[in-house]
N, C-alpha and C. Protein backbone atom coordinates (compact mmCIF):
# COMPACT_ATOMS: atom_id res chain seq x y z
N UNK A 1 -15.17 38.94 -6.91
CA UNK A 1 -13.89 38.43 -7.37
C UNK A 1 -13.13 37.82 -6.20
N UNK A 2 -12.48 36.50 -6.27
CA UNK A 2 -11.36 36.03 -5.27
C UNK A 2 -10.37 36.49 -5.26
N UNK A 3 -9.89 36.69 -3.68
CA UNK A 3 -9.12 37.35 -3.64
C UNK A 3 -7.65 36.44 -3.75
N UNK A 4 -6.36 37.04 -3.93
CA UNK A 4 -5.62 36.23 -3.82
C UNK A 4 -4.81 35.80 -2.76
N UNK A 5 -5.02 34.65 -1.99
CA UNK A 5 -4.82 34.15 -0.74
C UNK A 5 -3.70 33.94 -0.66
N UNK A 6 -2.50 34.17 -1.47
CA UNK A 6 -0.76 34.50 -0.88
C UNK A 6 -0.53 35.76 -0.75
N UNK A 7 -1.41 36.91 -1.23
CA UNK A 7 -1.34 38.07 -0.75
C UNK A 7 -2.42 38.19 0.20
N UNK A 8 -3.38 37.56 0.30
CA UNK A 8 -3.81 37.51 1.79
C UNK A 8 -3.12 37.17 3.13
N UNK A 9 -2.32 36.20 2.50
CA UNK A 9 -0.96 35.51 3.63
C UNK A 9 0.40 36.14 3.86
N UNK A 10 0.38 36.66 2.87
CA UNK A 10 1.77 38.22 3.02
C UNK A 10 2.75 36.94 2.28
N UNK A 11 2.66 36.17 1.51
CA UNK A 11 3.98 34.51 0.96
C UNK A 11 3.50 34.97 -0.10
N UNK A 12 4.51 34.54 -0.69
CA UNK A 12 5.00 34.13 -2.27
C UNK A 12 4.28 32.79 -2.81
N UNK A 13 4.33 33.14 -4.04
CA UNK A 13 3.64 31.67 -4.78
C UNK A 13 4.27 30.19 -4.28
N UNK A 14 5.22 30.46 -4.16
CA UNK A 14 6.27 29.39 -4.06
C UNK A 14 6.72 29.07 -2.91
N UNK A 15 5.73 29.70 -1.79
CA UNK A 15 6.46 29.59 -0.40
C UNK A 15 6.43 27.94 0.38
N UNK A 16 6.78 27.18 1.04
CA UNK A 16 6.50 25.84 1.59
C UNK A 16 5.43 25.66 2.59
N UNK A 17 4.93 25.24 2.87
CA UNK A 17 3.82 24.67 3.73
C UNK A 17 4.44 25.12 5.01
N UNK A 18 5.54 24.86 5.44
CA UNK A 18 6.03 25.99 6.59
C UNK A 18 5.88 27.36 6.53
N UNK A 19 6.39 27.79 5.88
CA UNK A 19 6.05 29.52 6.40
C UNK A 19 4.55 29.98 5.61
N UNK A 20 3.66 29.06 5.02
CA UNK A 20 2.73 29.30 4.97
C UNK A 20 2.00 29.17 6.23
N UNK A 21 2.64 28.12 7.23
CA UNK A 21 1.93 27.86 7.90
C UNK A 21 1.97 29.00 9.83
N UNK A 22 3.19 29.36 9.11
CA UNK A 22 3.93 30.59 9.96
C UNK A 22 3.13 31.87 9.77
N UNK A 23 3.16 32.35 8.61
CA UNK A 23 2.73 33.42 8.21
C UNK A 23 0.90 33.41 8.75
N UNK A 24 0.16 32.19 8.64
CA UNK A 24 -1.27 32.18 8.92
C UNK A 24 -1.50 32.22 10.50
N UNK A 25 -0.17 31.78 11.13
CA UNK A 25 -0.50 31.77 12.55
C UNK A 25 0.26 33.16 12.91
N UNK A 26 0.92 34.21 12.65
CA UNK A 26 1.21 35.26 12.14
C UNK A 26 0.23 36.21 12.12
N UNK A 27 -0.59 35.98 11.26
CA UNK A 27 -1.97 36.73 10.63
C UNK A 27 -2.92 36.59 11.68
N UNK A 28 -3.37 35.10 11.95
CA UNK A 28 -4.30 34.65 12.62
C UNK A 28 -4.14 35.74 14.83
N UNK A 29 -3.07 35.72 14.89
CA UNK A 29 -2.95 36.44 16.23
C UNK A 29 -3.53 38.79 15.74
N UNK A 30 -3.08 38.37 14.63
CA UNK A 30 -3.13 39.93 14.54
C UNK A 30 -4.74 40.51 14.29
N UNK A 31 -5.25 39.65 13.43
CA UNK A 31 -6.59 39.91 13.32
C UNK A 31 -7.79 39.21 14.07
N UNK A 32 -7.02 38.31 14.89
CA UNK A 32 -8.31 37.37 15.74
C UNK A 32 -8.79 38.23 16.53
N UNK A 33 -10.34 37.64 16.50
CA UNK A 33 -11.86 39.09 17.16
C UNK A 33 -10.95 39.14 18.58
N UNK A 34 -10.74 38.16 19.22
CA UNK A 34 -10.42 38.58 20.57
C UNK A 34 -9.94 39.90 21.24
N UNK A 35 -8.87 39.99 20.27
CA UNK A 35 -7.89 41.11 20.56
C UNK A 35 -8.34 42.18 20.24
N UNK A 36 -8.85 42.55 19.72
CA UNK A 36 -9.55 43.76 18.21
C UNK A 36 -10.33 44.64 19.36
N UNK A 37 -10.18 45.74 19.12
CA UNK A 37 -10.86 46.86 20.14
C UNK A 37 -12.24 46.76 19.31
N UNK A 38 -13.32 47.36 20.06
CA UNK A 38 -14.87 47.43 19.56
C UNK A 38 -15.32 47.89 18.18
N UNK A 39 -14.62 48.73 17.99
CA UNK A 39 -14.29 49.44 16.97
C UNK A 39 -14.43 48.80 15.44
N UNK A 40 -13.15 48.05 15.27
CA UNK A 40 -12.78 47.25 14.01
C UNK A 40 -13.19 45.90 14.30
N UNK A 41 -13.57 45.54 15.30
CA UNK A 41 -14.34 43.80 15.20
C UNK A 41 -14.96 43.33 14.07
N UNK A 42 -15.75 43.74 13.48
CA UNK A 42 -16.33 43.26 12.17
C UNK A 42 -15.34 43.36 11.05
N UNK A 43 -14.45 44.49 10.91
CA UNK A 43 -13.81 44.20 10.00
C UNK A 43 -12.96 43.20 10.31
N UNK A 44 -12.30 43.06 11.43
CA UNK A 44 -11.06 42.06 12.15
C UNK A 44 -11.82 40.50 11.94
N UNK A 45 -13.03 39.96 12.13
CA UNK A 45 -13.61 38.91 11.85
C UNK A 45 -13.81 38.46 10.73
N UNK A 46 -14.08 39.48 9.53
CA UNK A 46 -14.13 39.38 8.18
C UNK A 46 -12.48 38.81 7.46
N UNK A 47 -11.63 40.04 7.77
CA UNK A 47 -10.41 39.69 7.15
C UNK A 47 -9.74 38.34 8.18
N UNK A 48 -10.04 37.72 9.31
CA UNK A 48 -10.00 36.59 10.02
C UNK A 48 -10.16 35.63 8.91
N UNK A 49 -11.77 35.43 9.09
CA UNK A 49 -12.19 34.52 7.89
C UNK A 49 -11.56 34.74 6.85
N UNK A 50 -11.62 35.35 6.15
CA UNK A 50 -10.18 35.18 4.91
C UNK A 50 -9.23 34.42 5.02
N UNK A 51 -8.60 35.28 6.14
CA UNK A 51 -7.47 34.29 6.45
C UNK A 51 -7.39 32.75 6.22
N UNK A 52 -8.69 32.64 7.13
CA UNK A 52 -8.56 31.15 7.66
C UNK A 52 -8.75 30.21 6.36
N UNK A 53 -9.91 30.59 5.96
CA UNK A 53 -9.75 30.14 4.29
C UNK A 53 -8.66 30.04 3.23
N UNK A 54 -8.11 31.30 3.12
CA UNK A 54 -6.91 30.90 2.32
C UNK A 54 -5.70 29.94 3.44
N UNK A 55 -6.09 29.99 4.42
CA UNK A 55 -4.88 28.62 4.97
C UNK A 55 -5.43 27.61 4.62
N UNK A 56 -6.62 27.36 4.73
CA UNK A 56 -7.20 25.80 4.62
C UNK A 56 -7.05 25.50 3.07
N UNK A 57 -6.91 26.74 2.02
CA UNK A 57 -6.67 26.01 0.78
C UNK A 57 -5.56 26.17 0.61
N UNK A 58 -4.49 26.63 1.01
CA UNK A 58 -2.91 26.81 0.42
C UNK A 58 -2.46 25.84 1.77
N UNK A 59 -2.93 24.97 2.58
CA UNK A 59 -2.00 23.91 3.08
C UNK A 59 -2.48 23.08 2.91
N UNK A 60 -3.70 22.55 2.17
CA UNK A 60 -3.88 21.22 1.68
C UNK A 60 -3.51 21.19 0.45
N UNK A 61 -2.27 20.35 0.26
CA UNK A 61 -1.55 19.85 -1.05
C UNK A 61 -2.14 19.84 -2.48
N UNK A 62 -3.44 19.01 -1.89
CA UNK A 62 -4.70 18.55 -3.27
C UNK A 62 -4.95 20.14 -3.47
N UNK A 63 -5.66 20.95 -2.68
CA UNK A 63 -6.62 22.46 -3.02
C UNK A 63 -6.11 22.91 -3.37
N UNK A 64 -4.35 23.38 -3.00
CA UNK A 64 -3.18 24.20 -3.29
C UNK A 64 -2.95 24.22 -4.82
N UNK A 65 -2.74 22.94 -5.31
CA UNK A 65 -2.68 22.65 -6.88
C UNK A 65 -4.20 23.08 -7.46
N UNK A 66 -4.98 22.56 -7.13
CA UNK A 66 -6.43 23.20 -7.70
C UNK A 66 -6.49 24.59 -7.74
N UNK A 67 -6.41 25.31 -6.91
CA UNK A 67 -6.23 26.92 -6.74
C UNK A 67 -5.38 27.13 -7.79
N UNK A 68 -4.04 26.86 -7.51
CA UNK A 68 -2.98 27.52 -8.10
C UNK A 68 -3.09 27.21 -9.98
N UNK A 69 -3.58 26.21 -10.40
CA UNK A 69 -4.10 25.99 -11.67
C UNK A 69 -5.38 26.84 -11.84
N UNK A 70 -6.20 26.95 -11.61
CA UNK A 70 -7.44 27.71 -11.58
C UNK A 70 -7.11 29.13 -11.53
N UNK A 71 -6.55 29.51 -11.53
CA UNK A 71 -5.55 30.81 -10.88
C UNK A 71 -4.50 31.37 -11.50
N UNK A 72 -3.95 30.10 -12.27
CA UNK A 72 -2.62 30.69 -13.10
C UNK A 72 -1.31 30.70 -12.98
N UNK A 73 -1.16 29.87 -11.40
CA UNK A 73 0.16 29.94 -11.36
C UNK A 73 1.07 29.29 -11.78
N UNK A 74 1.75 29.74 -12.62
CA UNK A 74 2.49 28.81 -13.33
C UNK A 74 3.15 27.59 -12.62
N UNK A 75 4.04 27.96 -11.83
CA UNK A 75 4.69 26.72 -10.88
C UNK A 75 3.60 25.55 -10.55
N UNK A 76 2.76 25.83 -10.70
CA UNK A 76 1.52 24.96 -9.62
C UNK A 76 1.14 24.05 -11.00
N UNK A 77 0.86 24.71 -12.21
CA UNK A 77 0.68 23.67 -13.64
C UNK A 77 1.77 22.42 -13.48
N UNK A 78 2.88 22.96 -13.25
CA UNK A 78 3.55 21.68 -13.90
C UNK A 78 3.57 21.05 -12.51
N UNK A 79 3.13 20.93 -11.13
CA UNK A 79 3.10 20.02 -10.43
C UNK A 79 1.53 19.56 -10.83
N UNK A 80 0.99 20.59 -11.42
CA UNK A 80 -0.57 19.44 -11.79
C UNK A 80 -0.44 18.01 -12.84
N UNK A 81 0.75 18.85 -13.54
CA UNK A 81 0.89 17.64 -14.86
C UNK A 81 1.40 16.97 -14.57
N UNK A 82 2.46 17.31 -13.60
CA UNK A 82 3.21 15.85 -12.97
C UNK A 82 2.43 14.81 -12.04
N UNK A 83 1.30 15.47 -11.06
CA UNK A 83 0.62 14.89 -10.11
C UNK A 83 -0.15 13.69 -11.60
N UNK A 84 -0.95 14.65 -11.90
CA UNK A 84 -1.71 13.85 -13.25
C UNK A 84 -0.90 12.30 -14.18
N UNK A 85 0.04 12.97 -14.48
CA UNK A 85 1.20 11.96 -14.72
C UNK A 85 1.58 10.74 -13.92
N UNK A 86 1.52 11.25 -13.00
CA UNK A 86 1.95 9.71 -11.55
C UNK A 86 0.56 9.05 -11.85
N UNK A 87 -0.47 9.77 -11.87
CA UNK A 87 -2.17 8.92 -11.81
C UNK A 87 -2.09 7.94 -12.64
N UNK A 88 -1.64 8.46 -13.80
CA UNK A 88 -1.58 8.29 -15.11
C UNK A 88 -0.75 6.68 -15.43
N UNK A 89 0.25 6.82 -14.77
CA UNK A 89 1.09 6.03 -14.86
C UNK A 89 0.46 4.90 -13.53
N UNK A 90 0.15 5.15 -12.68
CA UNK A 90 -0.13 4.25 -11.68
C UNK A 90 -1.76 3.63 -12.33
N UNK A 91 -2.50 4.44 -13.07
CA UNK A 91 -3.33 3.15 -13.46
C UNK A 91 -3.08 2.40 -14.69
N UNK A 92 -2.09 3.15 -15.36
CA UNK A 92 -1.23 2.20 -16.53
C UNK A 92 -0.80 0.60 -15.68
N UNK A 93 -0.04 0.67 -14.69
CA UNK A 93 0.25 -0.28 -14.04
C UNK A 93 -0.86 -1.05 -13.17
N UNK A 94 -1.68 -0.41 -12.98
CA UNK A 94 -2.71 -1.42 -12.21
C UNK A 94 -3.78 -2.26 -13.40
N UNK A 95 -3.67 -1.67 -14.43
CA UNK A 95 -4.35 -2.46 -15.69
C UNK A 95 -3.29 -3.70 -15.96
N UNK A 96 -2.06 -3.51 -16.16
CA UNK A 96 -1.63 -4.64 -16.39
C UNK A 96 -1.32 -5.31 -15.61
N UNK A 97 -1.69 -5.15 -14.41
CA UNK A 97 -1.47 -6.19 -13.39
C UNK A 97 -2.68 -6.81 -13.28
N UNK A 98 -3.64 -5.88 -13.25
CA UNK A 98 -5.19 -6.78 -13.38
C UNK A 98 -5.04 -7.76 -14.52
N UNK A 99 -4.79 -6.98 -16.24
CA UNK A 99 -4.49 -8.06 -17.04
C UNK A 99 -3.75 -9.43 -16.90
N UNK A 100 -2.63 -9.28 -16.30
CA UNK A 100 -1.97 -10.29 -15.67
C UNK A 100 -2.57 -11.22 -14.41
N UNK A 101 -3.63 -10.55 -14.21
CA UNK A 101 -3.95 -11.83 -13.20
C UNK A 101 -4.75 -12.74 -13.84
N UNK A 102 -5.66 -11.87 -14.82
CA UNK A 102 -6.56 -12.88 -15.09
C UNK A 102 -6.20 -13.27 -16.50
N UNK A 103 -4.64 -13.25 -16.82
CA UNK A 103 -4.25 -14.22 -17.38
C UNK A 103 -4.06 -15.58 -17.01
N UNK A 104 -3.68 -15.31 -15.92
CA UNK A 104 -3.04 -16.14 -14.71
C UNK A 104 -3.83 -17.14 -14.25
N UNK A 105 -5.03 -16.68 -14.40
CA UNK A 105 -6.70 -17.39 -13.46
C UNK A 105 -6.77 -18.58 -14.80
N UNK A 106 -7.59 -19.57 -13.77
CA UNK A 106 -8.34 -20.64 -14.91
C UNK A 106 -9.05 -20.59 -15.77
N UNK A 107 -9.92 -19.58 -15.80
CA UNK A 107 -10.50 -18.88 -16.78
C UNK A 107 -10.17 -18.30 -17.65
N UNK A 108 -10.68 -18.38 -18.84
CA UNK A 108 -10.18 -17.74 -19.95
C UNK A 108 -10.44 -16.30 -19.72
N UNK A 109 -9.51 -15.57 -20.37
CA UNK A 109 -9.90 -13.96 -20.29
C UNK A 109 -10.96 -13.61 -20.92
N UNK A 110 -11.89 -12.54 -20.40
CA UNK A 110 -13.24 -12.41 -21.64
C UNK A 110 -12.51 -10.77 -22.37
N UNK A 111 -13.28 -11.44 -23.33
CA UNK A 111 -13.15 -10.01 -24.03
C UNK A 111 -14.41 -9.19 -24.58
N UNK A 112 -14.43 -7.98 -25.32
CA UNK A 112 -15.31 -7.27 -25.82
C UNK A 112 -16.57 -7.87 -25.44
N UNK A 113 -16.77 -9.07 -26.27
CA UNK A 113 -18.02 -9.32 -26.77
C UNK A 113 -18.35 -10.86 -25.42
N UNK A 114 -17.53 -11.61 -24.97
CA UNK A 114 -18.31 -12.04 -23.21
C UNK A 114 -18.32 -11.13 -22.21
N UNK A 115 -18.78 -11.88 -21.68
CA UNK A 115 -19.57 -11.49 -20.23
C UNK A 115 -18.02 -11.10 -19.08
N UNK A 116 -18.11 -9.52 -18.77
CA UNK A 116 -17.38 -9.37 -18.25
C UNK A 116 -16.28 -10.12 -16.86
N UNK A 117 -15.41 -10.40 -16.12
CA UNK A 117 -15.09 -10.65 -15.21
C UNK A 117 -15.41 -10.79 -13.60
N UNK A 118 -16.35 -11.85 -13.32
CA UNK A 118 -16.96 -11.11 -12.28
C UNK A 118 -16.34 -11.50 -10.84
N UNK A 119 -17.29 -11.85 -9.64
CA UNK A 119 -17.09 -12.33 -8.59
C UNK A 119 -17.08 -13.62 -8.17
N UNK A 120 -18.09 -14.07 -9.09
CA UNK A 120 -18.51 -15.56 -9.12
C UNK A 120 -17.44 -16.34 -9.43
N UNK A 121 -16.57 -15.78 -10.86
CA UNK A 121 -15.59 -16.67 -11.25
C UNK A 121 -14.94 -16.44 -10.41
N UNK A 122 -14.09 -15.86 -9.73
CA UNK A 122 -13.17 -15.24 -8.77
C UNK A 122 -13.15 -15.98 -7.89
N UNK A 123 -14.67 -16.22 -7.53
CA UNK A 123 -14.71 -17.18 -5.64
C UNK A 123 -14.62 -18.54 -6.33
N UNK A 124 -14.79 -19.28 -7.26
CA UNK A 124 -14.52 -20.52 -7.98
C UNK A 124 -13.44 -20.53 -8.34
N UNK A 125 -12.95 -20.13 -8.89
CA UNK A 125 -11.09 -19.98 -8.87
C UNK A 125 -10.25 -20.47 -7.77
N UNK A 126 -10.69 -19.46 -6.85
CA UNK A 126 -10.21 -19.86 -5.31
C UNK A 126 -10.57 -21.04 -4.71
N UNK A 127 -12.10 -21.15 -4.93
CA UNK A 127 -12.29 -22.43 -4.42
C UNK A 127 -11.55 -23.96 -5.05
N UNK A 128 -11.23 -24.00 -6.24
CA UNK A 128 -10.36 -24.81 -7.11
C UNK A 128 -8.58 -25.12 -6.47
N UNK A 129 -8.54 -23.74 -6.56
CA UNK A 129 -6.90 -23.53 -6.28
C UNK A 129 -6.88 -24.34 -4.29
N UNK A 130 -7.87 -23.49 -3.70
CA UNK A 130 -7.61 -24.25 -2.36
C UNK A 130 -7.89 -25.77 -2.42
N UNK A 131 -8.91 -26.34 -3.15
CA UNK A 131 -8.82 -27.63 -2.95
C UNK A 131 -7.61 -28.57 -3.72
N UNK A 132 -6.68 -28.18 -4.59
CA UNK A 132 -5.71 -28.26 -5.00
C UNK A 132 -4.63 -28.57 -4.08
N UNK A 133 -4.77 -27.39 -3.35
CA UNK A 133 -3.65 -26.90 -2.27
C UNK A 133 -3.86 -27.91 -0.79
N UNK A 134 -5.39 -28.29 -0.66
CA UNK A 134 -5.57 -29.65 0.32
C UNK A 134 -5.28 -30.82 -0.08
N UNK A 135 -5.82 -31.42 -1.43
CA UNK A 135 -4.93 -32.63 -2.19
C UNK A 135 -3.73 -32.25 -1.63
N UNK A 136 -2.88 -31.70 -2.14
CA UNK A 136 -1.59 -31.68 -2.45
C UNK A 136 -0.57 -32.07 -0.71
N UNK A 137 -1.64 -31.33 -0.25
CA UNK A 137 -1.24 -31.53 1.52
C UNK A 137 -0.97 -32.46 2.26
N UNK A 138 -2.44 -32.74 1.52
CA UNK A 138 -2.85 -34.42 2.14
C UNK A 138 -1.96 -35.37 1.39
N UNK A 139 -1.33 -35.60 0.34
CA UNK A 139 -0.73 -36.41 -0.08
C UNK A 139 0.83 -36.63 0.39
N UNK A 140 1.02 -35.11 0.78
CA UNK A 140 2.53 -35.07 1.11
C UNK A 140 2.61 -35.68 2.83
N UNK A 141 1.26 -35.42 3.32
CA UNK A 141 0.99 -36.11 4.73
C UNK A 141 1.62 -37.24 4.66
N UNK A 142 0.79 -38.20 3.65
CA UNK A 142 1.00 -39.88 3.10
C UNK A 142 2.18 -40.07 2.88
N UNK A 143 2.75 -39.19 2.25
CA UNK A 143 4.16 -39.48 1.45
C UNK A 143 5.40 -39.65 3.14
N UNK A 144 5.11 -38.70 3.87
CA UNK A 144 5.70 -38.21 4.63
C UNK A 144 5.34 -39.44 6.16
N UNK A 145 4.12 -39.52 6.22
CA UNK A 145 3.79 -40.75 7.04
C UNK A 145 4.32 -42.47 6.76
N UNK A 146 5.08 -42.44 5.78
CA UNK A 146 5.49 -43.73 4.85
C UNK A 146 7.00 -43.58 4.85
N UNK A 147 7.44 -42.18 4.65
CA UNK A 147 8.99 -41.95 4.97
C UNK A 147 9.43 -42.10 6.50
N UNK A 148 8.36 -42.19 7.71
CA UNK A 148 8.77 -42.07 9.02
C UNK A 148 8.52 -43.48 9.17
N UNK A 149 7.64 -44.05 8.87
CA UNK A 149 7.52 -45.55 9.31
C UNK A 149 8.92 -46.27 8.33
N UNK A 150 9.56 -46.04 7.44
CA UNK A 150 10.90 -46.52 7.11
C UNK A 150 11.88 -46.00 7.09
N UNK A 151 12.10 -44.86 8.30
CA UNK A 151 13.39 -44.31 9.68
C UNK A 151 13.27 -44.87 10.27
N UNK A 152 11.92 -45.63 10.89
CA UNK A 152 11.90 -46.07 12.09
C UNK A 152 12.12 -47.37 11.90
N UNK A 153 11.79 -48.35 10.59
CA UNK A 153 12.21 -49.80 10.71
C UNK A 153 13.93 -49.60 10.33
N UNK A 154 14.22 -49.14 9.14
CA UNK A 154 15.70 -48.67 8.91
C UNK A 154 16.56 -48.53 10.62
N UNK A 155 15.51 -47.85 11.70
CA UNK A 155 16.68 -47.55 12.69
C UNK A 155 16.55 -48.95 13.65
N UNK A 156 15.40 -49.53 13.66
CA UNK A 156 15.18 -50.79 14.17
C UNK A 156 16.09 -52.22 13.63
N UNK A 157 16.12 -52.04 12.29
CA UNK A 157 16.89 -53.32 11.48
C UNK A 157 18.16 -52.69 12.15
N UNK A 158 18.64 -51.53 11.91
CA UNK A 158 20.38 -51.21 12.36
C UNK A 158 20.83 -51.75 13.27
N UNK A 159 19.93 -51.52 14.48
CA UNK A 159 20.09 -51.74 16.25
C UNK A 159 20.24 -53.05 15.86
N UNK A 160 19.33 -54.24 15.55
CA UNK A 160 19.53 -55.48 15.91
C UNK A 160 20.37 -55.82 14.93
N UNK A 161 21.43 -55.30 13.64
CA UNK A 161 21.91 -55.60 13.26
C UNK A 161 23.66 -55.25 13.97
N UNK A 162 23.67 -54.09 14.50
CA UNK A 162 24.32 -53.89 15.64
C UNK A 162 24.38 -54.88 16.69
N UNK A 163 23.52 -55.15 17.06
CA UNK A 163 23.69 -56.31 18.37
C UNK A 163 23.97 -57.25 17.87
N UNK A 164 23.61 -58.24 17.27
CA UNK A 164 23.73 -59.30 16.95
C UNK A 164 25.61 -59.66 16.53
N UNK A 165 25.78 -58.40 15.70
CA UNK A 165 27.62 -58.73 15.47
C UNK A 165 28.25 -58.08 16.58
N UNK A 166 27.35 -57.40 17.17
CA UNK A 166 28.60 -57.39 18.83
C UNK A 166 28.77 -58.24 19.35
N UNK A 167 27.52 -59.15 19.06
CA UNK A 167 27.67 -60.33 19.96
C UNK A 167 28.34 -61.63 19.88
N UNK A 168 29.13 -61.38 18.29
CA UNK A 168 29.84 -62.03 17.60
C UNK A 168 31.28 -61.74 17.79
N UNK A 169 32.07 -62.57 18.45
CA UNK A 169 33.39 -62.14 19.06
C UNK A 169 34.62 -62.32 17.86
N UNK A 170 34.53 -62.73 16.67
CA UNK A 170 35.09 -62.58 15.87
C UNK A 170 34.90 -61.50 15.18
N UNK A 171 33.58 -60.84 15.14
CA UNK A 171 34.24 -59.53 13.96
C UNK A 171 33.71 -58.32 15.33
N UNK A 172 33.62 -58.75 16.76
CA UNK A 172 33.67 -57.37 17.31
C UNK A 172 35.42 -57.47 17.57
N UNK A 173 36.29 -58.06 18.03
CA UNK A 173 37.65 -58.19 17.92
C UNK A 173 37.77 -57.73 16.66
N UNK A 174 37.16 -57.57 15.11
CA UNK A 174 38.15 -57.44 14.19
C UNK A 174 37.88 -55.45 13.97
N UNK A 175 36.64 -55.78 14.39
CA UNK A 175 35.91 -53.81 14.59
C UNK A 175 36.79 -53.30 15.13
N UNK A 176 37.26 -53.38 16.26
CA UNK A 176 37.76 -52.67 17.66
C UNK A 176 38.72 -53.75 18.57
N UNK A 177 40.34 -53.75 17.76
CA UNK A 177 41.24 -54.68 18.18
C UNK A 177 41.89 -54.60 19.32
């Protein structure tokens, strides 16, 4: 029969990962072989190992809930149902985000009866969308190489349109009297 490792630890069901972790280093000085006269060594190594075991399952979070459900403790159920619950809910949300992507994709969604979702479509998708995304680049290059060559005649026509009526003494007198 297992024994029960919060009365192995001298804590309460409900104690925190701190003074569980107090109480084992606590325990761990009183029964470690070192200290132990010739005498009780085997027993002192035995109830050691205990020890050490019930620390390694009452301070890992995951084992703690496993134990404590397996076991009965009430408090420990409803953090199982709640842990379960978050799962629960977090792959609720990762389905519809998957759903949503491959709504999203060029591909039609398959259902039941096609051929599931694979990799192939996935890397063709991408490959589509990036060459999309190079068109689109390249054009704004063009667009953008055509807007600088008419700043630069726009600033060229100005200048000599500038000079030319400075050089005109009737309307630079009428500019600047």
């Amino acid at each position: 029969m297992k024994k029960n490792y919060y009365e192995l630890l001298e804590v309460n069901e409900n104690a925190s990962k701190e003074v569980i972790e107090k109480a084992y280093r606590v325990l761990a000085k009183r029964y470690h072989p070192d200290v132990q006269p010739r005498e009780n060594l085997l027993q002192a190594e035995e109830e050691f190992k205990q020890i050490a075991l019930a620390y390694s399952v009452l301070s890992d979070p995951e084992s703690r809930i496993v134990y404590d459900f397996e076991n009965g403790f009430t408090n420990s159920k409803k953090e199982y149902q709640n842990r379960y619950d978050q799962l629960y809910i977090e792959q609720e949300k990762l389905k519809e985000e998957l759903s949503s992507l491959k709504s999203n994709s060029a591909e039609p969604t398959p259902t039941k009866n096609k051929r599931p979702y694979n990799l192939g479509t996935f890397k063709t998708s991408l490959k589509s969308i990036a060459q999309g995304l190079y068109n689109e680049t390249s054009k704004n290059n063009q667009y953008r190489n055509k807007n600088i060559k008419a700043l630069i005649l726009t600033i060229i026509f100005m200048t000599v349109l500038i000079f030319v009526f400075w050089n005109i003494p009737f309307i630079r007198n009428f500019l600047f009297p």
